[in-house]
N, C-alpha and C. Protein backbone atom coordinates (compact mmCIF):
# COMPACT_ATOMS: atom_id res chain seq x y z
N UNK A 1 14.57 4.49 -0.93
CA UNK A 1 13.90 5.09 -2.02
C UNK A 1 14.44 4.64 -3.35
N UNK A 2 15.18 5.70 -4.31
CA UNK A 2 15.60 5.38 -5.52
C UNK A 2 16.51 4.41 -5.52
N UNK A 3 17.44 4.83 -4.34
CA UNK A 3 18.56 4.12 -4.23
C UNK A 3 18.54 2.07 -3.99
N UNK A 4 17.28 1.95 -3.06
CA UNK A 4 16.58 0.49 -3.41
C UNK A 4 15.88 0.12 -4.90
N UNK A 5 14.82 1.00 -5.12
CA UNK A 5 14.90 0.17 -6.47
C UNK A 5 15.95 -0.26 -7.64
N UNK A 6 17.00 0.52 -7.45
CA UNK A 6 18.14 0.40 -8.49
C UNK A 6 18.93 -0.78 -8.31
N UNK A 7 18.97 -1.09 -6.45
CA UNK A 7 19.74 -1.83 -6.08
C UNK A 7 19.17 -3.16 -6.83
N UNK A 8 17.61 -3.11 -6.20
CA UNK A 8 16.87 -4.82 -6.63
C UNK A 8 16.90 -4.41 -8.16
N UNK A 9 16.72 -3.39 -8.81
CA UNK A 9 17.17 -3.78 -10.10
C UNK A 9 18.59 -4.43 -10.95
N UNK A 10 19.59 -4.28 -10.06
CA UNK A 10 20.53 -4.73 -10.36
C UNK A 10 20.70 -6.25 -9.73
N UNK A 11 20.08 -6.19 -8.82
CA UNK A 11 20.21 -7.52 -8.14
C UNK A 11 19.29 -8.57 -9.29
N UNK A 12 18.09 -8.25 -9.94
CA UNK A 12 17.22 -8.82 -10.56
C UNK A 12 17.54 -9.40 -12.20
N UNK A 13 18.65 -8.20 -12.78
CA UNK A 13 19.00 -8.27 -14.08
C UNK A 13 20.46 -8.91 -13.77
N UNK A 14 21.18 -9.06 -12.63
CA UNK A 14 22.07 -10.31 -12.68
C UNK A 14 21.94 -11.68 -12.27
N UNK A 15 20.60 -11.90 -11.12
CA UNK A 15 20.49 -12.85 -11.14
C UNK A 15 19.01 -13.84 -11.28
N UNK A 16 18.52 -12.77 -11.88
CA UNK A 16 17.27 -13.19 -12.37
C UNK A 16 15.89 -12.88 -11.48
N UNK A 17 14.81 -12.48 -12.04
CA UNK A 17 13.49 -12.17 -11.32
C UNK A 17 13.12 -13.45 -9.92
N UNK A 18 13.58 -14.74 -10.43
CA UNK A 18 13.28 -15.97 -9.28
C UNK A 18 14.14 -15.82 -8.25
N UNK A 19 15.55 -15.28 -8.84
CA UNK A 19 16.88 -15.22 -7.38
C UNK A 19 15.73 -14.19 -6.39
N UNK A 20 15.48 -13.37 -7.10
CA UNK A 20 15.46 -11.86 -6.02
C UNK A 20 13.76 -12.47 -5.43
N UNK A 21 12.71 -13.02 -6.00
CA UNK A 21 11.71 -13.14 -5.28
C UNK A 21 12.15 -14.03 -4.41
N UNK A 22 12.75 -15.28 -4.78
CA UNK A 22 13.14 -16.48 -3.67
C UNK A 22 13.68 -15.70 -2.46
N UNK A 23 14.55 -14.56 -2.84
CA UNK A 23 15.87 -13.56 -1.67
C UNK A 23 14.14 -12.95 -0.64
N UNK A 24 13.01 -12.22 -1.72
CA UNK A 24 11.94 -11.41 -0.80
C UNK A 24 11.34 -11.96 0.34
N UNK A 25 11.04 -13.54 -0.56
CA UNK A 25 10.17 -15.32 0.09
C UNK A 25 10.59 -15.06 1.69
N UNK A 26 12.22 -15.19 1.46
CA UNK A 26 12.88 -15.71 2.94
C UNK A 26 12.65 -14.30 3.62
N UNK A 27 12.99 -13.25 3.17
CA UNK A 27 12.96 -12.13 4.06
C UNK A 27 11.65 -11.45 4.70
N UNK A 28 10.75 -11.93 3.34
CA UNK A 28 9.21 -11.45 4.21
C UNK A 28 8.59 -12.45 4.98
N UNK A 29 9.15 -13.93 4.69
CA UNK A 29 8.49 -14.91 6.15
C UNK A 29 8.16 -14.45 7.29
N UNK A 30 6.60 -15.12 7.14
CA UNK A 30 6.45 -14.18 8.69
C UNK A 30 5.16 -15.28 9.43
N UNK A 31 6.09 -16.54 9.09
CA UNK A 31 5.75 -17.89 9.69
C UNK A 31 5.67 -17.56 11.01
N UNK A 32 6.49 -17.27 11.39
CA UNK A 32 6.68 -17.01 13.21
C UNK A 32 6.27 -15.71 13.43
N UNK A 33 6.09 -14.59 12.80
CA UNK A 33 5.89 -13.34 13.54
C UNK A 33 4.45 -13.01 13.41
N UNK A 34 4.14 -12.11 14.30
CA UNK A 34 2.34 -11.88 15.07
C UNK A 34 2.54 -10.42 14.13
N UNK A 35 0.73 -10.14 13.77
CA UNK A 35 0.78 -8.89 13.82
C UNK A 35 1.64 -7.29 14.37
N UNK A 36 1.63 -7.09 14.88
CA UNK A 36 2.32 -6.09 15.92
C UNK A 36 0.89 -4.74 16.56
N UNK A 37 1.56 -4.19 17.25
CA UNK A 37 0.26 -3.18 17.95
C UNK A 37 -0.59 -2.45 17.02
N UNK A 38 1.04 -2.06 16.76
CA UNK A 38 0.66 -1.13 15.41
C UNK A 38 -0.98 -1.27 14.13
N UNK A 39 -0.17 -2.37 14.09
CA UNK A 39 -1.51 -3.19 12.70
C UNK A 39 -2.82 -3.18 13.57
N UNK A 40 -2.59 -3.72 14.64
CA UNK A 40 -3.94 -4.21 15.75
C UNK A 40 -4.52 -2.88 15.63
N UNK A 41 -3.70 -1.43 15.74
CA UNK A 41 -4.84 -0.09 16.10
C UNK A 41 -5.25 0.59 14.70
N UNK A 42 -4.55 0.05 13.40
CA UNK A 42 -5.22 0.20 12.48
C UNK A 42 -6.47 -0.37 11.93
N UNK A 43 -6.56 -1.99 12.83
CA UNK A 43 -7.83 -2.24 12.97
C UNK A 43 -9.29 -1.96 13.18
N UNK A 44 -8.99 -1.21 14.28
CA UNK A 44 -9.92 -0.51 15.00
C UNK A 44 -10.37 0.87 14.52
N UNK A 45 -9.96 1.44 13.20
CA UNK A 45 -9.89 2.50 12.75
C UNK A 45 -11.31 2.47 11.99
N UNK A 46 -12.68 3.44 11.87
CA UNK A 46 -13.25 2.48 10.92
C UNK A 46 -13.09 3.17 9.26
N UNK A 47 -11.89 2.60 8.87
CA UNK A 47 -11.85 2.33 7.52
C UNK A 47 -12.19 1.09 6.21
N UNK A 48 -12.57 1.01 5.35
CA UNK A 48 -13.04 0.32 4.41
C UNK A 48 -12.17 -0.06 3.64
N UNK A 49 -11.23 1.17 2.84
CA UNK A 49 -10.13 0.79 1.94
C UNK A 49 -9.02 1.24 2.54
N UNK A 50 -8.21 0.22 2.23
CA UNK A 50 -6.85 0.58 3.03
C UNK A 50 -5.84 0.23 1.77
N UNK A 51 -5.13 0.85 1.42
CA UNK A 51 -3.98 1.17 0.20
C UNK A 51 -2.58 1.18 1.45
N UNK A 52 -1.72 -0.07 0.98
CA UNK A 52 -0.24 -0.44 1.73
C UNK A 52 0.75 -0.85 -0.05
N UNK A 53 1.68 -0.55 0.64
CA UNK A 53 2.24 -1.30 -0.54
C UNK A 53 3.47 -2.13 0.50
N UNK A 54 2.92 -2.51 1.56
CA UNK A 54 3.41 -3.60 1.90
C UNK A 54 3.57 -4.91 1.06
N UNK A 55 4.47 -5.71 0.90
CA UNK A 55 4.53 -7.36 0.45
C UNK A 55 3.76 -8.33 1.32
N UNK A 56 4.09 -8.28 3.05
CA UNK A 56 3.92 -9.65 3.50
C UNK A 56 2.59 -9.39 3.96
N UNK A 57 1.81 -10.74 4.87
CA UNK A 57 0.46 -10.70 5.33
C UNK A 57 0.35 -9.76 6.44
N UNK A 58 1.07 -9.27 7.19
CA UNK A 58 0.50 -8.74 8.65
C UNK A 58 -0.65 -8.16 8.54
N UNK A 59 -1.18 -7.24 7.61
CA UNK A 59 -1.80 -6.45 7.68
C UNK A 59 -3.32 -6.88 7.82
N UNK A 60 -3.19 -8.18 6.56
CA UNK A 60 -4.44 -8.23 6.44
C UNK A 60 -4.58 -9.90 7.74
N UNK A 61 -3.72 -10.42 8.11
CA UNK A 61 -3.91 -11.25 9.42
C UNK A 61 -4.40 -10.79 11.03
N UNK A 62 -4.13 -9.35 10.72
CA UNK A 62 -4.43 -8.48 12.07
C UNK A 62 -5.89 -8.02 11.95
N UNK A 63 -6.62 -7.83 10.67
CA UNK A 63 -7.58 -7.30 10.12
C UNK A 63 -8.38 -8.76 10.57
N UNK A 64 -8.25 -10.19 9.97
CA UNK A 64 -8.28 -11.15 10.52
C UNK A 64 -8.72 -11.69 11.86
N UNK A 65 -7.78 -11.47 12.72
CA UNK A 65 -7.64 -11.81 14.09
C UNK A 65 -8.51 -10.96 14.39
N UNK A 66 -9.06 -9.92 14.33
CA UNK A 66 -10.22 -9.00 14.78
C UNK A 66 -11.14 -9.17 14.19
N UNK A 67 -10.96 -10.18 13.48
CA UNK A 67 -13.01 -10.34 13.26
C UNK A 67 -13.02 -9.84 12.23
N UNK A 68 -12.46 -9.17 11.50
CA UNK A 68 -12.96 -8.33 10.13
C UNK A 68 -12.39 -9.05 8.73
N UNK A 69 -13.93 -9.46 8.16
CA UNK A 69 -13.40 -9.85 6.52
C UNK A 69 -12.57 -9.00 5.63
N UNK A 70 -11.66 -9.67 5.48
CA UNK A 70 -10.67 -8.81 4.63
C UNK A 70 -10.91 -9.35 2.91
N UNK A 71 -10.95 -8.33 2.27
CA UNK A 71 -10.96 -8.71 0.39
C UNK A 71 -9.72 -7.98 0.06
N UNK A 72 -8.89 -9.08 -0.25
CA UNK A 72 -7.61 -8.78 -0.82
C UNK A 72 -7.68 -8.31 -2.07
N UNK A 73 -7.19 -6.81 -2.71
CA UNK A 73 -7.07 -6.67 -4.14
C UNK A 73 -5.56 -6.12 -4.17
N UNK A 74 -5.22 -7.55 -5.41
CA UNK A 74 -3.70 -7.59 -5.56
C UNK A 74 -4.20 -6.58 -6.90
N UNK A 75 -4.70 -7.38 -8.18
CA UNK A 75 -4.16 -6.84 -8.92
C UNK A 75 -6.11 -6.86 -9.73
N UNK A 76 -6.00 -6.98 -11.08
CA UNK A 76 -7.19 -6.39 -11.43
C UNK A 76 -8.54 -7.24 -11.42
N UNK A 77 -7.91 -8.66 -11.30
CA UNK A 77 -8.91 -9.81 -11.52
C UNK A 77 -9.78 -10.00 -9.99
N UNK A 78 -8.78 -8.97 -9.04
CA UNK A 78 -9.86 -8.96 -7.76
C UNK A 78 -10.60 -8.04 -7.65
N UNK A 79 -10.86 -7.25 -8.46
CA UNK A 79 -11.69 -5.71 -8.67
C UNK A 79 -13.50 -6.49 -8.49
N UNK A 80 -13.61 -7.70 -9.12
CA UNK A 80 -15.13 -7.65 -8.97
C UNK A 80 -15.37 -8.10 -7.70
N UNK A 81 -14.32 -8.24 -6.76
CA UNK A 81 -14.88 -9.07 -4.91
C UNK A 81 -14.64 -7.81 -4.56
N UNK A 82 -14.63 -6.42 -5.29
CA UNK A 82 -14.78 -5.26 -3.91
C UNK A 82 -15.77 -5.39 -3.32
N UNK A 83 -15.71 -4.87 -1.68
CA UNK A 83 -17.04 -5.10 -1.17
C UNK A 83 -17.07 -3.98 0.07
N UNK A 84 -17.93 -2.57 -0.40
CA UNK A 84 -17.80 -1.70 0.50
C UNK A 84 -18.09 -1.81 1.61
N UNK A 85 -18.53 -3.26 2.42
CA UNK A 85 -19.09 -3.56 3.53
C UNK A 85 -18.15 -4.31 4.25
N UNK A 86 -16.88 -4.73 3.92
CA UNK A 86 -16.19 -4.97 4.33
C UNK A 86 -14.58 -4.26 4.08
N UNK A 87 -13.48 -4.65 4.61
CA UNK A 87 -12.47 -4.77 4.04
C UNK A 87 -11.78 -4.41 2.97
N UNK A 88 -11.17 -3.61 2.07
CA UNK A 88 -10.42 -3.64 0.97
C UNK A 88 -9.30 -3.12 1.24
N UNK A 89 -8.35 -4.57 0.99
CA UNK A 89 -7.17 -4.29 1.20
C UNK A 89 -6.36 -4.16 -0.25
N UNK A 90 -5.63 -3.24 -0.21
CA UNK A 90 -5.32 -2.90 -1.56
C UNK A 90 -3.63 -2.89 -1.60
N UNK A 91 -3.23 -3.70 -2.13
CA UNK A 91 -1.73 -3.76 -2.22
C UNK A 91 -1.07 -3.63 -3.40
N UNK A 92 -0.94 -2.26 -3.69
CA UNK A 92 0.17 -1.85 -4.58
C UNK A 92 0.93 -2.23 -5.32
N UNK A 93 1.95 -2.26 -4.53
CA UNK A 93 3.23 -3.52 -4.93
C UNK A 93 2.82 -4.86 -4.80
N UNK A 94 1.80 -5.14 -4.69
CA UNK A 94 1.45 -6.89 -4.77
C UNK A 94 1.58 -7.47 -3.59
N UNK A 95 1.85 -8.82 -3.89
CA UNK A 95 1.88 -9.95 -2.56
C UNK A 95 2.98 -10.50 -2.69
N UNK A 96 3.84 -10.78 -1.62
CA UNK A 96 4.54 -11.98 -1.85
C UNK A 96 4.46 -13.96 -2.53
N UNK A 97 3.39 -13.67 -2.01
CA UNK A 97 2.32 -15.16 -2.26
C UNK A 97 1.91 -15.00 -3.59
N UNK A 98 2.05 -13.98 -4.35
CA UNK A 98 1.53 -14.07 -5.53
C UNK A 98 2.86 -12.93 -6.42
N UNK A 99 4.11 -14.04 -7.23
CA UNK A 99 4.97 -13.28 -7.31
C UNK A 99 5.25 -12.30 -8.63
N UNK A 100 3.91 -12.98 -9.53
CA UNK A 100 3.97 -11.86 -10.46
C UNK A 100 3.49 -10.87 -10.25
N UNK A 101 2.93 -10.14 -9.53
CA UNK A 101 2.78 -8.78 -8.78
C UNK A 101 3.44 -7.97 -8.13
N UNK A 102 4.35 -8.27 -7.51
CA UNK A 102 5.46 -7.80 -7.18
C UNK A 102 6.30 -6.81 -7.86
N UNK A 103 6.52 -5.26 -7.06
CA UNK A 103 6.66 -4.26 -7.76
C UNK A 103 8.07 -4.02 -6.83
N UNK A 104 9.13 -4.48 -7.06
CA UNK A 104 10.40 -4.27 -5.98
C UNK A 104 11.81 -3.39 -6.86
N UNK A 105 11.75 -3.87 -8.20
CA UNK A 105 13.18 -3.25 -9.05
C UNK A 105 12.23 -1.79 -9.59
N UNK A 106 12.89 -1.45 -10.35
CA UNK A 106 13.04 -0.10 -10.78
C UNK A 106 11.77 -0.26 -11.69
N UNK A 107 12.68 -0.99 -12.31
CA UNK A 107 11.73 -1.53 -13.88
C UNK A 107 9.77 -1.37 -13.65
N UNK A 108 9.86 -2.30 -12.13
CA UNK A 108 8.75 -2.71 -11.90
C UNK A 108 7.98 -1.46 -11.57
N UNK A 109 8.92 -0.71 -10.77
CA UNK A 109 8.16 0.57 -10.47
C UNK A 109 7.90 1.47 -10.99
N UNK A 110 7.92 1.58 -12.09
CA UNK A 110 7.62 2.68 -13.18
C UNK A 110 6.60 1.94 -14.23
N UNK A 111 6.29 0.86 -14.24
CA UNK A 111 5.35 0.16 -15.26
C UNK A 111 4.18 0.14 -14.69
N UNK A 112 3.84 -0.31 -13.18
CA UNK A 112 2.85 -0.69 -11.93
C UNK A 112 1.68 0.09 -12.59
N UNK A 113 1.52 0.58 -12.99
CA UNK A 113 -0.03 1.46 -12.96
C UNK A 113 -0.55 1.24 -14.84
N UNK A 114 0.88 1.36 -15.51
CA UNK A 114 -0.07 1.11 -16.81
C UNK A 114 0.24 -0.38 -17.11
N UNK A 115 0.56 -0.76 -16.25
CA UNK A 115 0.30 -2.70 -16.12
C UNK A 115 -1.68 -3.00 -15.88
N UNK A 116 -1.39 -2.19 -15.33
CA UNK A 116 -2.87 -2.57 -14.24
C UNK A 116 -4.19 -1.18 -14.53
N UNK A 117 -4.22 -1.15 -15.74
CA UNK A 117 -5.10 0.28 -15.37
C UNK A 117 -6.43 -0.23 -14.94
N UNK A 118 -7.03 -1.34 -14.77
CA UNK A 118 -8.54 -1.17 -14.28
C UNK A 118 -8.40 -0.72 -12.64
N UNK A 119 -7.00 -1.29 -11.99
CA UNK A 119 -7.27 -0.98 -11.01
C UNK A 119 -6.21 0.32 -10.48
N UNK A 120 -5.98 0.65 -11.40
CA UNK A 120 -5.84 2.94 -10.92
C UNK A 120 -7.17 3.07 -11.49
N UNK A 121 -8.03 2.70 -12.11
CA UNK A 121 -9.78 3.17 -12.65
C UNK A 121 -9.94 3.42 -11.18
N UNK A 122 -10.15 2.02 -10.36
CA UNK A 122 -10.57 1.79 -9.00
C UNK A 122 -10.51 2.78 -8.43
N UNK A 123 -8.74 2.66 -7.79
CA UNK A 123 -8.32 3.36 -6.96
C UNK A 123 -8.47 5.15 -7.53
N UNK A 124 -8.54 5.55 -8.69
CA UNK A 124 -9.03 6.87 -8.87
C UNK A 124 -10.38 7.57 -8.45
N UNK A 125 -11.38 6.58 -8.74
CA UNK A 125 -12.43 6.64 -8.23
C UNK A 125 -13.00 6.60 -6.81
N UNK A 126 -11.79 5.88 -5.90
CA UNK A 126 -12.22 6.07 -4.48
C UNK A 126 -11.23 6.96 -4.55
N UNK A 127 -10.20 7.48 -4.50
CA UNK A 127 -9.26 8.67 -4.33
C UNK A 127 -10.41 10.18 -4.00
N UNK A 128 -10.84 9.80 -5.63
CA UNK A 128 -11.67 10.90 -6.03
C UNK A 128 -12.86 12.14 -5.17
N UNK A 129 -13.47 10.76 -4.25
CA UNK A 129 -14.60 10.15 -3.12
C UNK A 129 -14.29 10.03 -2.14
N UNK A 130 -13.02 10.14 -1.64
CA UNK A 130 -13.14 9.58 0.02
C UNK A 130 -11.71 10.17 0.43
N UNK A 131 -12.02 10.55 1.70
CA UNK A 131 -10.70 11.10 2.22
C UNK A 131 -9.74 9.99 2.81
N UNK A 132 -8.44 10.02 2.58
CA UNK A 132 -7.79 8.77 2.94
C UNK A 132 -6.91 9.29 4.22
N UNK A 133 -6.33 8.20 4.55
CA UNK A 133 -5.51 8.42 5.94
C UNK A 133 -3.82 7.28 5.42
N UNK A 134 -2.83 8.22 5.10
CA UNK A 134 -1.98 7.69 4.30
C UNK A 134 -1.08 7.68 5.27
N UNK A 135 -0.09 6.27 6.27
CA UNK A 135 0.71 5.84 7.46
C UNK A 135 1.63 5.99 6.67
N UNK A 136 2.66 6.57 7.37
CA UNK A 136 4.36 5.99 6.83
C UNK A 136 4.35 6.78 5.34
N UNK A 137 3.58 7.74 5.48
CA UNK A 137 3.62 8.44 3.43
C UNK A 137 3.69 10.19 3.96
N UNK A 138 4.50 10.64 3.16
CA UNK A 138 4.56 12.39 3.26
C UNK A 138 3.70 12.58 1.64
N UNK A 139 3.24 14.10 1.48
CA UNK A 139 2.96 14.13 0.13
C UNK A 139 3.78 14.21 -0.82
N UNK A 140 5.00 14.22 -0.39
CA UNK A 140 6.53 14.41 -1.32
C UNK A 140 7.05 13.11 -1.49
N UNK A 141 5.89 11.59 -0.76
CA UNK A 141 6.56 10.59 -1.61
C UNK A 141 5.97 9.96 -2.70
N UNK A 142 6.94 9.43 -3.27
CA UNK A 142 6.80 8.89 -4.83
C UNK A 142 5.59 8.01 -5.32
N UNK A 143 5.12 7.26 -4.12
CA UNK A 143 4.10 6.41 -3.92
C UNK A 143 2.70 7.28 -4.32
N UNK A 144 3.01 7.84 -3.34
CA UNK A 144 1.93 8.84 -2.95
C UNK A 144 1.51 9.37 -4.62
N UNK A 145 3.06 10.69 -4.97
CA UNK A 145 2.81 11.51 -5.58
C UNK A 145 2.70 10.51 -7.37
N UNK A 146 2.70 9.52 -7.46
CA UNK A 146 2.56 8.41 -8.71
C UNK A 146 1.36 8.71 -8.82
N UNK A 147 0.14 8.50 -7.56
CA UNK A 147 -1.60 8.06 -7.74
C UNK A 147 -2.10 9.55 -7.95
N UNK A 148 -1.25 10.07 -7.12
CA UNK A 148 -1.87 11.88 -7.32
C UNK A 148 -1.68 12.19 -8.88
N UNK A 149 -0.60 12.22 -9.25
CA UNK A 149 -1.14 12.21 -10.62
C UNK A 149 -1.35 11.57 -11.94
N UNK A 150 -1.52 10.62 -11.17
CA UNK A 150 -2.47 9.93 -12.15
C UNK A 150 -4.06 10.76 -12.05
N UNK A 151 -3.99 10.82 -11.17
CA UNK A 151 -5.84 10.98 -10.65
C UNK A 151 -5.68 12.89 -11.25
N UNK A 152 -4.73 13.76 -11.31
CA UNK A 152 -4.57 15.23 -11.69
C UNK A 152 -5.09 14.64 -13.09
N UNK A 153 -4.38 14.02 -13.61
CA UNK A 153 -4.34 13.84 -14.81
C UNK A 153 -5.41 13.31 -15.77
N UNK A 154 -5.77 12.24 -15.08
CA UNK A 154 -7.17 11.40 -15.51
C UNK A 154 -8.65 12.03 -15.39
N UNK A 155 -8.87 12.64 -13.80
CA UNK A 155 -9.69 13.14 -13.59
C UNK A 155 -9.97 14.72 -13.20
N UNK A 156 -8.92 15.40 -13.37
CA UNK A 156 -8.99 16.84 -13.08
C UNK A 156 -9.14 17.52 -11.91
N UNK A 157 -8.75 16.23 -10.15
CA UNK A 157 -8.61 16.87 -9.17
C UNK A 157 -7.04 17.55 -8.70
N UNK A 158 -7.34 18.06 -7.78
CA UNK A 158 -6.77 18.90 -7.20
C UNK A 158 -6.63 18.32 -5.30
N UNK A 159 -5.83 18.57 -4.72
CA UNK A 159 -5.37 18.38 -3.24
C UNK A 159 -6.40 19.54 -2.50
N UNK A 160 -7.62 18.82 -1.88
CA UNK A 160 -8.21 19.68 -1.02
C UNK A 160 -7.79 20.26 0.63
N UNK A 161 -7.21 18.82 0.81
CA UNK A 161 -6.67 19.07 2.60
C UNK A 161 -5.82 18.66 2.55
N UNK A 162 -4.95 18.85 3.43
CA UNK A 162 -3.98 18.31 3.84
C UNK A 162 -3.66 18.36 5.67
N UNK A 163 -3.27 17.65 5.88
CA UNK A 163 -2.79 17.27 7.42
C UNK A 163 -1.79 16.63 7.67
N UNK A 164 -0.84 17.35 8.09
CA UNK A 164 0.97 16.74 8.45
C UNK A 164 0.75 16.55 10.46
N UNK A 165 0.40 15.21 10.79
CA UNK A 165 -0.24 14.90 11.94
C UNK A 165 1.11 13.86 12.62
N UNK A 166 1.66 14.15 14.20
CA UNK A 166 2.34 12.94 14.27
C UNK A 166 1.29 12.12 14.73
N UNK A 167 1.36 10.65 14.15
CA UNK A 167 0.89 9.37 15.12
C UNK A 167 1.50 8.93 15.70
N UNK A 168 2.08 9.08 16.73
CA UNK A 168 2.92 8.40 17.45
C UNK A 168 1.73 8.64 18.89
N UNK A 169 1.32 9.64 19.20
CA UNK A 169 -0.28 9.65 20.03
C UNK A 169 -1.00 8.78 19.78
N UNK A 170 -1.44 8.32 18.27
CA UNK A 170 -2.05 7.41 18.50
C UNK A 170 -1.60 6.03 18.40
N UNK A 171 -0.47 5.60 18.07
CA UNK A 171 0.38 4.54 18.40
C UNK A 171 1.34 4.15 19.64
N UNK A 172 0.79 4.60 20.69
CA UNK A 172 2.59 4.91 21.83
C UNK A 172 2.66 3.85 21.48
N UNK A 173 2.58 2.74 22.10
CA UNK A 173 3.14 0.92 21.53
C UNK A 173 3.86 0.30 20.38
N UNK A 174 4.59 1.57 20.01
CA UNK A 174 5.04 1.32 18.57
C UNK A 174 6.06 -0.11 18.72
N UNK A 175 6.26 -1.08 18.20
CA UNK A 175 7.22 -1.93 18.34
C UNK A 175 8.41 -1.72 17.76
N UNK A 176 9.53 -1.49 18.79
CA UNK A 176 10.89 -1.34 18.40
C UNK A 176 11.08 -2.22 16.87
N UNK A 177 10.63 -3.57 16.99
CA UNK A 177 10.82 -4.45 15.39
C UNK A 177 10.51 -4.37 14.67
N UNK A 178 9.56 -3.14 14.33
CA UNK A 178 8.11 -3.22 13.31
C UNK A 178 9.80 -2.36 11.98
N UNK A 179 9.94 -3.20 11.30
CA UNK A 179 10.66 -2.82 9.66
C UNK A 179 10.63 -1.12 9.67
N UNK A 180 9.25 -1.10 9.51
CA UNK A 180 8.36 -0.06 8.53
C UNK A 180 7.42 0.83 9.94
N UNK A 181 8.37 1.59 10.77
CA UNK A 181 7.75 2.03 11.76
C UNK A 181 6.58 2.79 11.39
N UNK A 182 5.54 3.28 12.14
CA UNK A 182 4.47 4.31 11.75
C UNK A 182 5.23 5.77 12.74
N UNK A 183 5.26 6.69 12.08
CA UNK A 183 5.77 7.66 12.17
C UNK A 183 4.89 9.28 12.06
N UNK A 184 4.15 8.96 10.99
CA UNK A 184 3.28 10.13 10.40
C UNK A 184 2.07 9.36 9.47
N UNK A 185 0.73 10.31 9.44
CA UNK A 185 -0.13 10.07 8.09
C UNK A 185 0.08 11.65 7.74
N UNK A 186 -0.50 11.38 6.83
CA UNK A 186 -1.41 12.80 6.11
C UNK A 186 -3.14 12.13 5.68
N UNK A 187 -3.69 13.34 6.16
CA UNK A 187 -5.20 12.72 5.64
C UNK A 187 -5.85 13.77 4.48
N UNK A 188 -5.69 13.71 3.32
CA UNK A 188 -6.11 14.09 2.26
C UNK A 188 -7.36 13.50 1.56
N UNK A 189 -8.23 14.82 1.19
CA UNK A 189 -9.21 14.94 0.71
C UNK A 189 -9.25 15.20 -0.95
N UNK A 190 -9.66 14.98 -2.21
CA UNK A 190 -9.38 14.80 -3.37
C UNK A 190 -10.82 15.81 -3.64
N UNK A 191 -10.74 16.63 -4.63
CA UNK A 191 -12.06 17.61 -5.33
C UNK A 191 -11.95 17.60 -6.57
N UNK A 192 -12.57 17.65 -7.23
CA UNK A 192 -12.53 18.24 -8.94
C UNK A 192 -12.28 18.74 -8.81
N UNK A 193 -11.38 19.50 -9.82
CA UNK A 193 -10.66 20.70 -10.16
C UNK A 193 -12.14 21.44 -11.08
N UNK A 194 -11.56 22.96 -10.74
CA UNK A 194 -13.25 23.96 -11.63
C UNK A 194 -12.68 24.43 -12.67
C-alpha cells in the first residue's frame, strides 16, 4: 500500500523516473508467461468494462486468446475507440508499454485523476450506470475509495449495494504464481444521491 508508493518514490527521486521504469520493464516481462486461469474465467464473465490497475498484458492477452476484441484505454487519447460492443479495458495506472502513464511512486498516485480528467469524465459516467464487479479491491481501498469520490463529489452519488463475496468458488484454480491473487470482489451499484 502506502508503504510501496513511498518506497518507488524514493527509489524514483534517487535514481530517476527511467532507473525505476527500466527496474518495472524487467519485472513485468511476461515474454514467457501465459495468461493464468484466473484471467481465462474473467473472460468468460459477460462484462464490457473492466477497470485493473494492473501494468503488464495478461489481462488483455487472455481477453485475446478467447476471441474477444479488446480496446485498450490507457489514458485520454483512447476515450474516442470506446466501444460498448466490445471490450474496454481500462488501466488506471497505465501500461508498461507505454511509460508515461505509469502511476507507481507516490507522486504519481495522487496526481492520476487530475492528470487525466476526460477520462474520470468516462469512468464517472459508467460508475454512475453500471454495476461493477471490483477483484482483489475491498471498499476501504484507496483505489477504489479515490473514484468513489471523485464520482460523490462530481456527481452526487451515493453507494447503493454492496457485496463482500469470497471468489475463490468461482476461481478454485487459483494459481499458486499469480503476484496479485484473486481473493474477493465487491459488486457495487452507484445512484444519485436525492
Amino acid at each position: 500500500g502506502d508503504d510501496m508508493l513511498k518506497a518507488a518514490q524514493y527509489y524514483k527521486n534517487r535514481k530517476g523516473a527511467r532507473a525505476l521504469l527500466a527496474y518495472l520493464r524487467d519485472q513485468l516481462d511476461t515474454t514467457h508467461i501465459s495468461p493464468t486461469a484466473n484471467h481465462q474465467y474473467l473472460t468468460r464473465l459477460p462484462i464490457h468494462t473492466v477497470l485493473t490497475t494492473n501494468l503488464d498484458d495478461l489481462l488483455e492477452r487472455a481477453y485475446r486468446d478467447a476471441g474477444q476484441r479488446v480496446n485498450l484505454v490507457v489514458e485520454a487519447a483512447d476515450l474516442p475507440f470506446w466501444d460498448a460492443s466490445q471490450v474496454n479495458l481500462v488501466k488506471l495506472h497505465g501500461d508498461i508499454d507505454r511509460p508515461d502513464t505509469v502511476v507507481i511512486a507516490e507522486r504519481d498516485y495522487h496526481t492520476i485523476y487530475r492528470q487525466n480528467p476526460r477520462l474520470v469524465q468516462q469512468l464517472s459516467a459508467q460508475l454512475a450506470i453500471k454495476t461493477f464487479l471490483l477483484i482483489g479491491y475491498k471498499v476501504n481501498d484507496p483505489d477504489f475509495n479515490q473514484v468513489y469520490d471523485l464520482l460523490q463529489l462530481d456527481l452526487g452519488v451515493e453507494r447503493h449495494k454492496e457485496q463482500h463475496l469470497d471468489i475463490q468458488a468461482v476461481f478454485p484454480a487459483a494459481d499458486a504464481g499469480v503476484a496479485h491473487a484473486v481473493t474477493a470482489f465487491v459488486a457495487v451499484q452507484f445512484r444519485a444521491a436525492r
